[in-house]
N, C-alpha and C. Protein backbone atom coordinates (compact mmCIF):
# COMPACT_ATOMS: atom_id res chain seq x y z
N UNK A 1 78.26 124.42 136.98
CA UNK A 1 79.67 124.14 136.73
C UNK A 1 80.11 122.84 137.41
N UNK A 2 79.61 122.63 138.37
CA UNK A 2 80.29 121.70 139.24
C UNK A 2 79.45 120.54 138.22
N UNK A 3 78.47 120.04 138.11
CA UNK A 3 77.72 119.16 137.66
C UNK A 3 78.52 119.16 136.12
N UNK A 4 78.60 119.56 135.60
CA UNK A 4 79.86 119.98 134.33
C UNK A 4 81.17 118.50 134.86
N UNK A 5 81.63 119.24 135.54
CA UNK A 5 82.84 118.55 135.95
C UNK A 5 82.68 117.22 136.50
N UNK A 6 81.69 117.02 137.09
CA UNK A 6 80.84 115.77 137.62
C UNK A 6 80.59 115.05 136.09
N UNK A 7 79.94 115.20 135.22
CA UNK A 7 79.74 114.95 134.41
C UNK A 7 81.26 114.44 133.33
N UNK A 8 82.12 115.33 133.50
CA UNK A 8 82.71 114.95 132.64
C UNK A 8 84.44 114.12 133.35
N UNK A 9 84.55 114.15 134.77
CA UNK A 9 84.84 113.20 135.43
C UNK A 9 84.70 111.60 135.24
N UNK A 10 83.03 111.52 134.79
CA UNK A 10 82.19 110.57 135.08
C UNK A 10 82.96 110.13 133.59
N UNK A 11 82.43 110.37 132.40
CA UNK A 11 83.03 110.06 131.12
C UNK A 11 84.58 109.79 131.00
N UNK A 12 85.71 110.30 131.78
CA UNK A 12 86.87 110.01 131.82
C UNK A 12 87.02 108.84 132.41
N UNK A 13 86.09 108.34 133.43
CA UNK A 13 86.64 107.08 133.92
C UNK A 13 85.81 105.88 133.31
N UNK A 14 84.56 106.24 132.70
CA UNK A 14 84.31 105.71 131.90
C UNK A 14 85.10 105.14 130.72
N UNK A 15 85.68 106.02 130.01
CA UNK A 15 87.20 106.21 128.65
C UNK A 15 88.00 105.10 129.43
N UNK A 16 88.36 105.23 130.57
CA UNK A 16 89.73 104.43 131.28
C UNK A 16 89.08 103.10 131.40
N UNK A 17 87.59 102.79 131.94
CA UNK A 17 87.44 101.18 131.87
C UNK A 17 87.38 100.42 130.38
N UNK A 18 87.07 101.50 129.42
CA UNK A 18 86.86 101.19 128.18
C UNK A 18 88.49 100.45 127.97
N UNK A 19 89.27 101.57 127.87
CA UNK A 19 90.72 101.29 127.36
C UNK A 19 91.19 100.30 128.12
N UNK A 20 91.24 99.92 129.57
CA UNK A 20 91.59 99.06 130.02
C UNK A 20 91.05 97.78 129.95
N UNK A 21 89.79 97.49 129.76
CA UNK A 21 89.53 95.99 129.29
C UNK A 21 89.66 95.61 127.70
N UNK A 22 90.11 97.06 126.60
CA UNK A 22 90.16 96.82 125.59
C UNK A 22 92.14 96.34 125.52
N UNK A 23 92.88 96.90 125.98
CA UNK A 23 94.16 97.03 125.69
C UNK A 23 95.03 97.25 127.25
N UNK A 24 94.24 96.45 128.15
CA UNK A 24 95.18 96.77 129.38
C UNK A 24 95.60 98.18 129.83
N UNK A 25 96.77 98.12 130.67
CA UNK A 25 97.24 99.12 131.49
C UNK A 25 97.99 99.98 130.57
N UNK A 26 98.30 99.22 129.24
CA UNK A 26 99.16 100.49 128.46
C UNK A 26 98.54 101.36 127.76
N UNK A 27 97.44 100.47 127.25
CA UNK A 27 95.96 101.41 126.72
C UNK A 27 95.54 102.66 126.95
N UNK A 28 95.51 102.56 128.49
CA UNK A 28 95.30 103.89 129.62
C UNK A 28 96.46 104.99 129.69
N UNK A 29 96.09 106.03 128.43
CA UNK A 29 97.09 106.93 128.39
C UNK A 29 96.17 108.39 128.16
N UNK A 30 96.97 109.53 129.21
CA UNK A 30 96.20 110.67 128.98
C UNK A 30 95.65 110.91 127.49
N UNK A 31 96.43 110.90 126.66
CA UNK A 31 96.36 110.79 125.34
C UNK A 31 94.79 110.13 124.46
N UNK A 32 95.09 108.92 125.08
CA UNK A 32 93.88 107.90 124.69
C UNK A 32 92.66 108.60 125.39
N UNK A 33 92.56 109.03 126.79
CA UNK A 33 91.66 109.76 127.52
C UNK A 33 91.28 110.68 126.91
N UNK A 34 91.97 111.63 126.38
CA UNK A 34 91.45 112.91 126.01
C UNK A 34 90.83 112.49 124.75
N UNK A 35 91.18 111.56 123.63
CA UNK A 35 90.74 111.28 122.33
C UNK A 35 89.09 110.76 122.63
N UNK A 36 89.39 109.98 123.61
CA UNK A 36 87.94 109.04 123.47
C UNK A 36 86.26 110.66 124.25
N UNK A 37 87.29 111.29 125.42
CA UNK A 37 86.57 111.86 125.93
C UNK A 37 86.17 113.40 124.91
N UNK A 38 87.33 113.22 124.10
CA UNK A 38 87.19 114.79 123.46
C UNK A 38 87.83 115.83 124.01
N UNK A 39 88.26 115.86 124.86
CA UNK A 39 88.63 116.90 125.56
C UNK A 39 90.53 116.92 125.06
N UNK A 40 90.80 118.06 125.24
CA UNK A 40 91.93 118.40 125.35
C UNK A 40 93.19 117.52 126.51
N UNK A 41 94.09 117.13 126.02
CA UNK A 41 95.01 116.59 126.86
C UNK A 41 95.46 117.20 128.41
N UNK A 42 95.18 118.37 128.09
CA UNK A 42 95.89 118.89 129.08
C UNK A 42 94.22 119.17 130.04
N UNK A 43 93.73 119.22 129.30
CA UNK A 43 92.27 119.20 130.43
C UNK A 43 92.14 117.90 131.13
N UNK A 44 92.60 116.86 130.75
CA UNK A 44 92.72 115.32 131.50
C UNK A 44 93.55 115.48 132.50
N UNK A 45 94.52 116.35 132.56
CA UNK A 45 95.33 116.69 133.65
C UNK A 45 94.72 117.37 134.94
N UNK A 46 93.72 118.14 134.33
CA UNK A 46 92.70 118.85 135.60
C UNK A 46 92.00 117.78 136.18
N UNK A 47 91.38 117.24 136.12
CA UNK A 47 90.70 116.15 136.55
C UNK A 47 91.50 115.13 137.13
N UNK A 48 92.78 114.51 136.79
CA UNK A 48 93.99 113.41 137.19
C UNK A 48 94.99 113.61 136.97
N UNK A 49 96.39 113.73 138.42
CA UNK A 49 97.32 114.39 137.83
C UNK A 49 98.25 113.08 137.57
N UNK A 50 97.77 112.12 137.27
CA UNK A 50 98.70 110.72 137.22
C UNK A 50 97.97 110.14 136.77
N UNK A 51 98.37 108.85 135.97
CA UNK A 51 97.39 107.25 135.81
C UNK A 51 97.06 106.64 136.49
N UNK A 52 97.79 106.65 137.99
CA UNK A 52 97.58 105.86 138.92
C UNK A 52 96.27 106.67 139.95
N UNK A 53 96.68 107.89 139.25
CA UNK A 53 94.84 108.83 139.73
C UNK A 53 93.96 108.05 139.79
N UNK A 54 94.08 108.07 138.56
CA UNK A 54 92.59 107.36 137.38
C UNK A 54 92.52 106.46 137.49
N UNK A 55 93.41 105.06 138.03
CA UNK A 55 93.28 103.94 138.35
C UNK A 55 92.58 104.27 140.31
N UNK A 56 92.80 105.02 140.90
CA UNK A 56 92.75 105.07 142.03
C UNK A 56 91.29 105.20 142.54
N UNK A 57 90.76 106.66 141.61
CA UNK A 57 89.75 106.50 141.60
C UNK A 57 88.65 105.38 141.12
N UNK A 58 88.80 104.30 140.12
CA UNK A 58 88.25 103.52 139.79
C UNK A 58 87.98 102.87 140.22
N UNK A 59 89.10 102.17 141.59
CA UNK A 59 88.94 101.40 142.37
C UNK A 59 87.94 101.75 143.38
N UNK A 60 88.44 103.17 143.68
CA UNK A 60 87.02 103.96 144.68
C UNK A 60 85.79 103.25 144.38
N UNK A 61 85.09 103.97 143.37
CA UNK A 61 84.13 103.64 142.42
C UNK A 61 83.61 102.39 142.14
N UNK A 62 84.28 101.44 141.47
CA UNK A 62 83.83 100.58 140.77
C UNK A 62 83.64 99.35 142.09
N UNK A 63 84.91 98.85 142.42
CA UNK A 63 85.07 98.15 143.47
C UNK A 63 84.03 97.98 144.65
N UNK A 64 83.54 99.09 145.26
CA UNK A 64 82.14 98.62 146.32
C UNK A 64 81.11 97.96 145.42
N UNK A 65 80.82 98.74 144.08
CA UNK A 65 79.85 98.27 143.68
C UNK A 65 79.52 96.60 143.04
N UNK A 66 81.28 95.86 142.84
CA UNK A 66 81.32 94.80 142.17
C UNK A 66 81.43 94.33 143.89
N UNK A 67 81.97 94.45 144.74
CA UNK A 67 81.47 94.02 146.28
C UNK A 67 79.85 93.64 146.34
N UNK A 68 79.17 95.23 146.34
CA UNK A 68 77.72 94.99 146.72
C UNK A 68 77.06 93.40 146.31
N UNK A 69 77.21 93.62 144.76
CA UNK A 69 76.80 92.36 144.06
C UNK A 69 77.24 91.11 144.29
N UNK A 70 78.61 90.64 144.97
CA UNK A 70 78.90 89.26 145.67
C UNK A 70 77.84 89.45 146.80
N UNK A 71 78.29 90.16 147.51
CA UNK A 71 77.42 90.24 148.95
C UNK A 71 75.94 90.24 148.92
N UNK A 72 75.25 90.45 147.79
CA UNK A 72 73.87 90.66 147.92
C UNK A 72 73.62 88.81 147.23
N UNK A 73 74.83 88.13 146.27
CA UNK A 73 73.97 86.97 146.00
C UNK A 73 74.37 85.86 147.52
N UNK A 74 75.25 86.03 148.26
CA UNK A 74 75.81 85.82 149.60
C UNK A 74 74.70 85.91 150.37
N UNK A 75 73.99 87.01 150.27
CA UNK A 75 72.75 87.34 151.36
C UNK A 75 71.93 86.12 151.39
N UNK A 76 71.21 85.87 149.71
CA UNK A 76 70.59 85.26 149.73
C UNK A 76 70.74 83.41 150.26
N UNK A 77 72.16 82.80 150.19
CA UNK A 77 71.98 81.73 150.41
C UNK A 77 71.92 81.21 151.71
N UNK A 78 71.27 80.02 152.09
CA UNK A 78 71.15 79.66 153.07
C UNK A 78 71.46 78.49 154.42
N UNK A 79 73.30 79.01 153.66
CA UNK A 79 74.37 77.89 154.31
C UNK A 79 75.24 78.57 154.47
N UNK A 80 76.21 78.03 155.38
CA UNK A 80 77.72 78.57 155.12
C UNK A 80 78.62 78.28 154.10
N UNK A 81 78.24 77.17 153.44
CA UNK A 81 78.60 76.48 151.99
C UNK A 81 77.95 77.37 150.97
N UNK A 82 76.42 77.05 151.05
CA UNK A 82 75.97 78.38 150.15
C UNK A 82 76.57 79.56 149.86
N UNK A 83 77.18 79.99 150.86
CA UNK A 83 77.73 81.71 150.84
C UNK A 83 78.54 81.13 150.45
N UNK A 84 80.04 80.25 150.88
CA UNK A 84 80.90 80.20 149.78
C UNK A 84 80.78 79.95 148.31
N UNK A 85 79.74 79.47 148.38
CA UNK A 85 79.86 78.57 146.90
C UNK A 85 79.15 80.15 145.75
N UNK A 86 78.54 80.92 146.61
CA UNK A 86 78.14 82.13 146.12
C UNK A 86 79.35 83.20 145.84
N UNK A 87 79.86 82.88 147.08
CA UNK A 87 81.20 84.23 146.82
C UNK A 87 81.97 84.08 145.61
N UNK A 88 82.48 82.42 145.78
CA UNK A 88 83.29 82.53 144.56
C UNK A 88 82.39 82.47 143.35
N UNK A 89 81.29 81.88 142.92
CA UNK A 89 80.40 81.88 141.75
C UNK A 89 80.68 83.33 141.03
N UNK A 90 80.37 84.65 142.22
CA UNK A 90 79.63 85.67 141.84
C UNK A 90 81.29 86.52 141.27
N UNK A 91 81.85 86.33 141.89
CA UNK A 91 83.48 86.76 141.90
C UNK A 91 83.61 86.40 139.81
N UNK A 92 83.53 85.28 139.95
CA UNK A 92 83.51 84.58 138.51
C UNK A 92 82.71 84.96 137.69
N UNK A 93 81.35 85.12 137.56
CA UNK A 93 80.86 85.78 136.62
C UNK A 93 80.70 87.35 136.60
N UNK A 94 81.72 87.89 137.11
CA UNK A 94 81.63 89.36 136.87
C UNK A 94 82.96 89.33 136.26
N UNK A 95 83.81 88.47 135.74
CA UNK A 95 85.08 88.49 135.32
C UNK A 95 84.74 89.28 133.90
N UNK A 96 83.72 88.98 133.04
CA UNK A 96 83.00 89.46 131.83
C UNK A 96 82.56 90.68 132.24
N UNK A 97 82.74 91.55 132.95
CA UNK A 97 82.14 92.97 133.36
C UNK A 97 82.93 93.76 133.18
N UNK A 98 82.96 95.33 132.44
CA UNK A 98 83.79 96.05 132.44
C UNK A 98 84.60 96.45 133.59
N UNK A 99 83.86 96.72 134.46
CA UNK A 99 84.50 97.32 135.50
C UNK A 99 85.10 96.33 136.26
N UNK A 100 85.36 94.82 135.95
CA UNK A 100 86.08 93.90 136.79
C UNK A 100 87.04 93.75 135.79
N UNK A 101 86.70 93.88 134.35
CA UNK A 101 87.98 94.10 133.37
C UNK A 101 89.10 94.97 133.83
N UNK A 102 88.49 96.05 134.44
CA UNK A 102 88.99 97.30 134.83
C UNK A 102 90.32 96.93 135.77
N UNK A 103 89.50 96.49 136.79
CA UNK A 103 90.37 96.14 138.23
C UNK A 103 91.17 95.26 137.68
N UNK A 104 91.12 93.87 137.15
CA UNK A 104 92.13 93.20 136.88
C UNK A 104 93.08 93.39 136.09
N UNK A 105 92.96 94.42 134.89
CA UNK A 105 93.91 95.00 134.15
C UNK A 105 94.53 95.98 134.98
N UNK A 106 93.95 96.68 135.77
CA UNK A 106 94.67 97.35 136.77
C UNK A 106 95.89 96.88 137.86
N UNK A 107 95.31 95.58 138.81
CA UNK A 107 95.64 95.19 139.48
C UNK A 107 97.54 94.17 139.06
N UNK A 108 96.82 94.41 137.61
CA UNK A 108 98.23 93.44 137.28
C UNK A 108 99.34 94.02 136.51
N UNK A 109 99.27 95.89 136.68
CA UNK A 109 100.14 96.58 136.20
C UNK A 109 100.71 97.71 137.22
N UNK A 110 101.93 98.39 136.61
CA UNK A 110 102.82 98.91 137.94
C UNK A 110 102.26 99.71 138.23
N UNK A 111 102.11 99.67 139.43
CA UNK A 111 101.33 101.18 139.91
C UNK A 111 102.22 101.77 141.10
N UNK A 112 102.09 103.11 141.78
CA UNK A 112 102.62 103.29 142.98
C UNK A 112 101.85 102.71 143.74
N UNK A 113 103.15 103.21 145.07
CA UNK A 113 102.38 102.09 146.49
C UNK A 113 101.12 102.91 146.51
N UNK A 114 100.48 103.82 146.64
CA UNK A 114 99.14 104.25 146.86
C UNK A 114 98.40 103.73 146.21
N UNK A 115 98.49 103.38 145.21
CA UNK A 115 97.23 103.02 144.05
C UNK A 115 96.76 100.84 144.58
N UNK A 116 98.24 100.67 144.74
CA UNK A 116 98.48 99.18 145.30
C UNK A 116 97.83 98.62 146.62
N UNK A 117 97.99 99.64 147.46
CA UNK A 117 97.55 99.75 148.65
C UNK A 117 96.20 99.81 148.47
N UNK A 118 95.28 100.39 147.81
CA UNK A 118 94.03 100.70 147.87
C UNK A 118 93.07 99.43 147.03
N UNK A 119 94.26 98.53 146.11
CA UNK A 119 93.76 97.29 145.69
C UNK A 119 93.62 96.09 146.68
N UNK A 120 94.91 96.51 147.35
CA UNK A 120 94.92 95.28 148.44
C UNK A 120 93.94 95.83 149.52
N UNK A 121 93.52 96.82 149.58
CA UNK A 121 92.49 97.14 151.00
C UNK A 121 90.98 96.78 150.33
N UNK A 122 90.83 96.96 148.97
CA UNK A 122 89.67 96.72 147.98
C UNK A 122 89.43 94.56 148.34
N UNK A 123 90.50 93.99 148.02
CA UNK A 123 90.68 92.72 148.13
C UNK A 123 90.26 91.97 149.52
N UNK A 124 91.31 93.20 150.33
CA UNK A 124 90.72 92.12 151.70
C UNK A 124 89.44 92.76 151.96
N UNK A 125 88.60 93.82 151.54
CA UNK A 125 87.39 93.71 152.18
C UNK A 125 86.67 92.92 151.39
N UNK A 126 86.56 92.29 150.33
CA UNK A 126 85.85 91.16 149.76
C UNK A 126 86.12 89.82 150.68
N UNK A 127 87.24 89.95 151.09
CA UNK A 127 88.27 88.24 151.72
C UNK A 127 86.97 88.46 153.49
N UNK A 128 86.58 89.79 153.45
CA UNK A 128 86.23 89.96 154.70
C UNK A 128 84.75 89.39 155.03
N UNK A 129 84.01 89.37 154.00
CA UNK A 129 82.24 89.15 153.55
C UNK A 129 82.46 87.97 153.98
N UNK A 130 83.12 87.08 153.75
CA UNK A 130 83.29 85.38 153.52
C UNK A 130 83.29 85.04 155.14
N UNK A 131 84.01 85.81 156.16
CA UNK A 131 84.81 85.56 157.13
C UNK A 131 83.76 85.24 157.78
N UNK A 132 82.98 85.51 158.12
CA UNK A 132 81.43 84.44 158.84
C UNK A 132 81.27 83.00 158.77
N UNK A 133 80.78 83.15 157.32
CA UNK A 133 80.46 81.69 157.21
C UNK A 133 81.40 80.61 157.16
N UNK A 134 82.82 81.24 157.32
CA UNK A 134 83.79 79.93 157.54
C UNK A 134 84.01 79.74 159.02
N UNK A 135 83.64 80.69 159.86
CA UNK A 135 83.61 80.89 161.13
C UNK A 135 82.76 79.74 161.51
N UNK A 136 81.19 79.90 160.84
CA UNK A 136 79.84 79.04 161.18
C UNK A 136 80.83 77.62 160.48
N UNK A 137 81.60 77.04 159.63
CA UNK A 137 81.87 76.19 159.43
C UNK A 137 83.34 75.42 160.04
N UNK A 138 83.53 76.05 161.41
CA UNK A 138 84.35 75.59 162.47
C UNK A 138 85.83 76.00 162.25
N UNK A 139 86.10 76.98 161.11
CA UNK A 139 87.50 77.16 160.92
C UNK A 139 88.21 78.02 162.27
N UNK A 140 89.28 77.69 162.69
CA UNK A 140 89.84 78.13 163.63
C UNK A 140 90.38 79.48 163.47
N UNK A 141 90.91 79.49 162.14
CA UNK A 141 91.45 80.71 161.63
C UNK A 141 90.33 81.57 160.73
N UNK A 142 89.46 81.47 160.44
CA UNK A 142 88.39 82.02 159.58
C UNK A 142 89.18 83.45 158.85
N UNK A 143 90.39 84.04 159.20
CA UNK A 143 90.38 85.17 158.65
C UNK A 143 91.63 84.81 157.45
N UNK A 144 92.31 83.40 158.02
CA UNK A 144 93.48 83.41 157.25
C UNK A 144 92.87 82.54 156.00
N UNK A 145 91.86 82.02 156.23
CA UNK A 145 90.91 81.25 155.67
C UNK A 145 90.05 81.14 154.49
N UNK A 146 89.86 83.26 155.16
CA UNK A 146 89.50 83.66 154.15
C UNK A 146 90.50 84.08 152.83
N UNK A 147 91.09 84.68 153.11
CA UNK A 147 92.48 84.96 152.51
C UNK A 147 93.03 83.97 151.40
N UNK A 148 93.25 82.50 151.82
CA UNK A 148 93.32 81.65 151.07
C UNK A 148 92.31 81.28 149.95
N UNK A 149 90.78 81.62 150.68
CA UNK A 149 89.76 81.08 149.35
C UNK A 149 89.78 82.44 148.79
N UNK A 150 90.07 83.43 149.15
CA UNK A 150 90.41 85.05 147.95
C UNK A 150 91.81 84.02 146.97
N UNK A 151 92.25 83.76 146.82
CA UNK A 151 93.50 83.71 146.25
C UNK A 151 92.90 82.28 145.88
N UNK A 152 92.11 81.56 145.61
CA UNK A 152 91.78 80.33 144.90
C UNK A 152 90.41 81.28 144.06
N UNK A 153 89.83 82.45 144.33
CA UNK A 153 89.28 82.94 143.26
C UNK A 153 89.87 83.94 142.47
N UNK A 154 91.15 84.51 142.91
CA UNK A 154 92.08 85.34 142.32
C UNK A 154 92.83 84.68 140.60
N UNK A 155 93.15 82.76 141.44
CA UNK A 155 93.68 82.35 140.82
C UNK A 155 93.08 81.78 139.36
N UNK A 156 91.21 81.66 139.14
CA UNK A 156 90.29 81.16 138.82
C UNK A 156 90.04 82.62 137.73
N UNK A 157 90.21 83.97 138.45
CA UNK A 157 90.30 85.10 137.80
C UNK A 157 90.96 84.58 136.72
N UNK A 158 92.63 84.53 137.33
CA UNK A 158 93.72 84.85 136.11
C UNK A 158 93.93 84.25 135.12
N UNK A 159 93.35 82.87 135.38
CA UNK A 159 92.93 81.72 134.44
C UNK A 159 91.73 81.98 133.34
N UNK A 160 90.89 82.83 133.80
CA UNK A 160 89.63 83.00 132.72
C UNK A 160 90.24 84.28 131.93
N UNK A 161 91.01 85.17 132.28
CA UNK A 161 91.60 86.41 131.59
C UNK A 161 92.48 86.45 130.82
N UNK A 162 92.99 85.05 131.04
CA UNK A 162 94.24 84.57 130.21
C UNK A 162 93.75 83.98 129.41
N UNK A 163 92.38 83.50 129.21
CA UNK A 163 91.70 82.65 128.19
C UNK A 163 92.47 81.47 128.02
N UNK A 164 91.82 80.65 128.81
CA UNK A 164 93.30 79.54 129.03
C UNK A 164 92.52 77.82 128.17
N UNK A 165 93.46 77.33 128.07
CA UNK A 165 92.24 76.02 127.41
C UNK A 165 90.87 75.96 127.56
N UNK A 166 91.21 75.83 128.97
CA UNK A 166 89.42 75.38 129.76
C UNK A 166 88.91 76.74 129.78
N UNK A 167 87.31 76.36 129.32
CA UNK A 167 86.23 77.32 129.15
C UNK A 167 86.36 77.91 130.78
N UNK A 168 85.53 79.34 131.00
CA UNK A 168 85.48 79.98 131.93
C UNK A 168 84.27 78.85 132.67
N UNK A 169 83.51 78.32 131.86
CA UNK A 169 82.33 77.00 133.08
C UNK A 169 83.33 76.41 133.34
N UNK A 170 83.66 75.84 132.83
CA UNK A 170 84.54 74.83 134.22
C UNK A 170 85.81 75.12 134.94
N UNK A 171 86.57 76.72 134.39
CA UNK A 171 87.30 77.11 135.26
C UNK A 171 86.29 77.31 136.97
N UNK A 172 85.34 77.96 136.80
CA UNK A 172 84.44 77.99 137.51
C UNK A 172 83.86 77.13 138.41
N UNK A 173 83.66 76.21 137.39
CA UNK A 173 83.41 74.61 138.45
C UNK A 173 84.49 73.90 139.60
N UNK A 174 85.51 74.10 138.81
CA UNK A 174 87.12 73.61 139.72
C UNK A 174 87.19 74.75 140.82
N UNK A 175 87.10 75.89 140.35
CA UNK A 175 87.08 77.04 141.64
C UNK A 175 85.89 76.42 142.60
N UNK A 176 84.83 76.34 142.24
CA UNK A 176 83.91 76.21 143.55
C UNK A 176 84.17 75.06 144.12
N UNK A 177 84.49 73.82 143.69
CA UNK A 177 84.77 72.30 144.17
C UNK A 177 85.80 72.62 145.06
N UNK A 178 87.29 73.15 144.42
CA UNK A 178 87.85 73.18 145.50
C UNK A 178 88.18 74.11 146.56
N UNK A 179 86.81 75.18 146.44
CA UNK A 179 86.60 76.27 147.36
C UNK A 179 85.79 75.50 148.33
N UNK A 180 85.28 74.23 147.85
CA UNK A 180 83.49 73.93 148.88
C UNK A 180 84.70 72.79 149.85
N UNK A 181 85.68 72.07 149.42
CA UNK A 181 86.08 71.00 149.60
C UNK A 181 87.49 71.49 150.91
N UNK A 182 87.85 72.75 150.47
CA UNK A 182 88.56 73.33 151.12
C UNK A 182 88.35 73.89 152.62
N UNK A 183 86.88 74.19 152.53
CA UNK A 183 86.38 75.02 153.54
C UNK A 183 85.35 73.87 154.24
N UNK A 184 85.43 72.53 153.79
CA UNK A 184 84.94 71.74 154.87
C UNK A 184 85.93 70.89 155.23
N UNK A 185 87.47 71.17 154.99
CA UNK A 185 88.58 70.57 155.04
C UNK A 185 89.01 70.93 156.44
């Protein structure tokens, strides 16, 4: 039974990254949940008693794992420039990933303070990976530092999601130039 519910947990939040990188935050309706999952409406209620549930949990979920993957191409480089120029790279090409579809359609619709709170604690522990190697690159503030180059890849996000003139390569390129230029500033 429990593996049941595990199982079909697993498929509901599955349904919710679907709907949310297909149609945003309005997409994500018990309704739409129960259709895609099959299940009865009111059985979506057992499992999440809100949207901002189902957004909450996602963030649980999805979020370390789109972490792991900055941090593991971070591992590999072998600068303090390297790691930046990795953080934001890796930040950027997961913009095309469901589950970063997820978060940013999430992140940019109303939620309660709980659900908000758990984006901004999701955010600064990414802002937190970085906080080394700007350290190794003499910043005085390394934490406010970091913060700022989160919000020059935030901004590089909202630009590729918006499908904006410029292709996502060279939104990409301008993010790292003036992430590399910034952090030896």
């Amino acid at each position: 039974m429990a593996e049941h519910r595990s199982m079909q947990r697993a498929a509901l939040l599955d349904a919710a990254r679907s709907l949310l990188s297909e149609g945003g935050t309005e997409a994500l309706t018990f309704p739409a949940l129960a259709e895609r999952t099959g299940l009865a409406r009111s059985s979506v209620y057992e499992y999440f008693r809100s949207r901002a549930a189902v957004v909450e949990e996602l963030c649980e979920v999805d979020f370390p794992l789109w972490a792991a993957e900055v941090e593991a191409v971070m591992a590999v480089a072998d600068s303090p420039e390297g790691k930046v120029e990795a953080y934001v790279r890796q930040q950027l090409a997961l913009v095309g990933d469901r589950r970063h579809r997820a978060v940013v359609a999430i992140s940019a619709s109303e939620l309660d303070a709980g659900a908000r709170e758990k984006i901004r604690a999701a955010h600064g522990g990414l802002a937190t990976m970085i906080v080394e190697a700007l350290d190794a690159l003499g910043h005085t503030q390394p934490r406010l530092a970091a913060m700022l180059l989160q919000g020059v890849v935030d901004a590089a996000v909202r630009r590729i999601e918006l499908g904006a003139a410029e292709d996502p390569e060279s939104i990409t390129e301008a993010a790292v130039a003036m992430a590399l230029r910034g952090v030896r500033g």
